[in-house]
Protein backbone atom coordinates (compact mmCIF):
# COMPACT_ATOMS: atom_id res chain seq x y z
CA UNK A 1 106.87 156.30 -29.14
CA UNK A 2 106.28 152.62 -29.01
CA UNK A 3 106.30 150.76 -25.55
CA UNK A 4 108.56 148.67 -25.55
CA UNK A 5 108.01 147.50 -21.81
CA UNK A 6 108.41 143.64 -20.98
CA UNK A 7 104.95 141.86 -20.82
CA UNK A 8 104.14 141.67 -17.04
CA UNK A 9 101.83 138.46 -17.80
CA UNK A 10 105.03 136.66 -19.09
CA UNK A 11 106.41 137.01 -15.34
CA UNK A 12 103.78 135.03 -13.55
CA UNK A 13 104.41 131.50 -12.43
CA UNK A 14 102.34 128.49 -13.08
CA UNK A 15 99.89 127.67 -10.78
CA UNK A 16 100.61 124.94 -8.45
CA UNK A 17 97.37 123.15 -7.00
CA UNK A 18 97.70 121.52 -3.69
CA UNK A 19 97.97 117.70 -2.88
CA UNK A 20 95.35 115.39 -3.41
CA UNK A 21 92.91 114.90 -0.17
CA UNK A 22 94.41 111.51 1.28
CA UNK A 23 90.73 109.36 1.63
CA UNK A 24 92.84 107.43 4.60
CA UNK A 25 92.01 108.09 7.65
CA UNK A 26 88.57 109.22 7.19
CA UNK A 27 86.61 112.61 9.10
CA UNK A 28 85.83 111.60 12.57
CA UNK A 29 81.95 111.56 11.72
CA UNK A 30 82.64 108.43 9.18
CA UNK A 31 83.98 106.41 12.26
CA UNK A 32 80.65 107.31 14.51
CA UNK A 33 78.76 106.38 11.28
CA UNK A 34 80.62 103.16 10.90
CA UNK A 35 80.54 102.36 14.77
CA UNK A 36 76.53 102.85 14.79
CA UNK A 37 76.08 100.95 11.91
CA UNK A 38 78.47 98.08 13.86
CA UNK A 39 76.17 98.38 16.94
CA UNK A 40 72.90 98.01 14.68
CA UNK A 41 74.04 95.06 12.92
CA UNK A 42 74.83 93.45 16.46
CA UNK A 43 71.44 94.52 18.16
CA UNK A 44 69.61 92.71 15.08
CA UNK A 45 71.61 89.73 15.00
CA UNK A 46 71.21 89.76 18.54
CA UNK A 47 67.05 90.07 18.11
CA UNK A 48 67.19 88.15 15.30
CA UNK A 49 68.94 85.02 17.34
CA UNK A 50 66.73 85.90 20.08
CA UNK A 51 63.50 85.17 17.68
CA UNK A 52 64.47 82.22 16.37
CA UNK A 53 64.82 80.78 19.72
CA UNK A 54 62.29 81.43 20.65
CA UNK A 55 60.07 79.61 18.00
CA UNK A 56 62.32 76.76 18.66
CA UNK A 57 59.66 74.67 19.97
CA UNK A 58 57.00 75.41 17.63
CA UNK A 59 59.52 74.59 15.09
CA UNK A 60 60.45 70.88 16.81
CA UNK A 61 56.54 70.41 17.13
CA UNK A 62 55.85 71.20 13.85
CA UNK A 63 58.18 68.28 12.55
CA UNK A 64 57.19 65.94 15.21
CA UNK A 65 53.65 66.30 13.74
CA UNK A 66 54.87 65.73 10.36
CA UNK A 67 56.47 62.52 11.29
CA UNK A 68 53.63 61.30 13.11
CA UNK A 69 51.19 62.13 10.22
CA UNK A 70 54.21 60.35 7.55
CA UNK A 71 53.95 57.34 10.01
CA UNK A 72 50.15 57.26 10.22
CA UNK A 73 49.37 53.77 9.40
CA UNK A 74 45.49 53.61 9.36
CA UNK A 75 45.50 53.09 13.20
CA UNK A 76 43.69 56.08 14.58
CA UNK A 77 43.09 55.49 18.24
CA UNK A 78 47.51 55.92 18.34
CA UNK A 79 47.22 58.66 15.95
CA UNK A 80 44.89 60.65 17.94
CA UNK A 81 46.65 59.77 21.28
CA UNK A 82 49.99 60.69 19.57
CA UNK A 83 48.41 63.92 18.70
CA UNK A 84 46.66 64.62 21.72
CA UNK A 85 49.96 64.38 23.31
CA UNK A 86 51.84 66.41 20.92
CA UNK A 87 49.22 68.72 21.10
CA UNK A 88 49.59 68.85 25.04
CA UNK A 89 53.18 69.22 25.36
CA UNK A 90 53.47 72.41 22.85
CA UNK A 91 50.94 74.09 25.32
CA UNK A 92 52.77 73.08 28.47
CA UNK A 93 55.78 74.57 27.11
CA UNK A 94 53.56 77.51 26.22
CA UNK A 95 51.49 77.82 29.14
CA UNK A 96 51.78 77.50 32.78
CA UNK A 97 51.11 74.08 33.99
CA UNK A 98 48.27 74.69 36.12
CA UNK A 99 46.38 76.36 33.78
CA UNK A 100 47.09 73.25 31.02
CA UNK A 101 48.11 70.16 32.62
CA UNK A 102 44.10 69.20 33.68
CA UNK A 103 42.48 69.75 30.65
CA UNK A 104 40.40 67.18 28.90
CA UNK A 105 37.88 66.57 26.93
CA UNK A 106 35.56 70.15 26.28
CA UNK A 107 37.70 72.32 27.95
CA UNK A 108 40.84 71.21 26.26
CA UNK A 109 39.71 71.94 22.67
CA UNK A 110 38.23 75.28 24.24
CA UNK A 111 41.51 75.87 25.29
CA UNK A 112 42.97 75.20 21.96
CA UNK A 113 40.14 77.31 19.93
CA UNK A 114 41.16 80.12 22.49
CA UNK A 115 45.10 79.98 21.83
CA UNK A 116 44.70 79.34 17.96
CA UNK A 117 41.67 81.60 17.53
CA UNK A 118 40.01 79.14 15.72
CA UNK A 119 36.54 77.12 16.09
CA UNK A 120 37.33 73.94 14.00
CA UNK A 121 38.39 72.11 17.84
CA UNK A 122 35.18 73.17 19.18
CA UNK A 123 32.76 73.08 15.97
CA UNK A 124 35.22 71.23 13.11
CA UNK A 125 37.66 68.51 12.84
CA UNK A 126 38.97 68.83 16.44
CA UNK A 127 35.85 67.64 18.10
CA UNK A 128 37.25 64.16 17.76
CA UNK A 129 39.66 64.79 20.22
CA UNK A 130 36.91 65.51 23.12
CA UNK A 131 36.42 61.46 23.01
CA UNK A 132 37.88 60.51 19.91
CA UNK A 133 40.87 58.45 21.40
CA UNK A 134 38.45 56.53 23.83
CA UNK A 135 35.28 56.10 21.77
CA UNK A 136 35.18 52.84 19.64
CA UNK A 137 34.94 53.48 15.76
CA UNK A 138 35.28 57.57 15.72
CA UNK A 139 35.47 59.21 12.38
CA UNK A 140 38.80 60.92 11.94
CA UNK A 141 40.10 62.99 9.22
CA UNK A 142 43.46 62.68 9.71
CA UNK A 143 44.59 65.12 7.02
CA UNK A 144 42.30 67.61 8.20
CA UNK A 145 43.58 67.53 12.08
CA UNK A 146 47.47 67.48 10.77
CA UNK A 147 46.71 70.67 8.84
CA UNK A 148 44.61 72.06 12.19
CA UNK A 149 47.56 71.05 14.14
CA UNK A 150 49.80 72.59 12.20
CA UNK A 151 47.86 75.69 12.18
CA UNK A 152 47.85 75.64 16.27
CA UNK A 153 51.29 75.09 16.17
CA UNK A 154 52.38 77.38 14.66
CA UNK A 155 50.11 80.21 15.32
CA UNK A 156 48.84 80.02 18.81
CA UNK A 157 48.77 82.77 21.48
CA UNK A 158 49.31 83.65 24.73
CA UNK A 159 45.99 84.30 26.59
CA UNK A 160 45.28 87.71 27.85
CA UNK A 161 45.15 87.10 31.35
């Protein structure tokens, strides 16, 4: 006897798969992810802006001495004033003023070996400015103190007090 029953594979359907997962709008852990990452980028602006700020000064000093070395004109009693003074002024913005505002002389290149922790004000270049303004013929090497100066500027410290 030969079966002739129907095929019972021929009565299935097709399958149907379901929709596509819509990307829009995404899981709620995406928007805590993207809200962090918001905050972050704020904070380090924020710090960022905060930094640069706060090097403002050492950046204004640091172009004042370039324009007073560029205008160094082979007259070093101004030039060592000018830089004395420039020299002064970056510290009183640093420092408090009774701690800066009387130093001369050895104590004021102490002072600056101590914030830069260096020894070329005490033992180099920078020993002109002990008397270097008032004495007669001193020996200055201006590039020398620009380059020191620029060194101070840009990397001096607060004392531990």
């Amino acid at each position: 006897m030969a079966d002739t029953a129907p095929d019972p594979l021929a009565e299935l359907r097709d399958i149907h798969l379901p929709p596509a997962i819509d990307p829009w709008p995404p899981a709620p852990g995406w928007w805590l992810l993207g809200a962090l990452g918001v905050l972050l980028l704020i904070l380090a602006c924020r710090y960022g802006y905060k930094v640069w700020k706060k090097g403002a000064y050492r950046r204004e000093a640091s172009s004042q001495l370039k324009q007073l070395f560029e205008n160094y004109q082979h007259d070093q009693q101004a030039f060592l004033l000018n830089y004395n003074t420039l020299l002064k002024r970056v510290a009183l913005s640093t420092y408090p003023r009774e701690d800066v505002a009387n130093l001369t002389g050895e104590a004021w290149v102490s002072f600056l070996d101590q914030t830069g922790n260096t020894h070329e004000f005490t033992m180099g270049p920078g020993q002109v400015l002990v008397d270097g303004q008032y004495a007669p013929l001193a020996a200055v090497d201006v590039q020398h103190l620009h380059d020191l100066g620029q060194t101070w500027i840009k990397s001096h410290q607060r004392l531990a007090s």
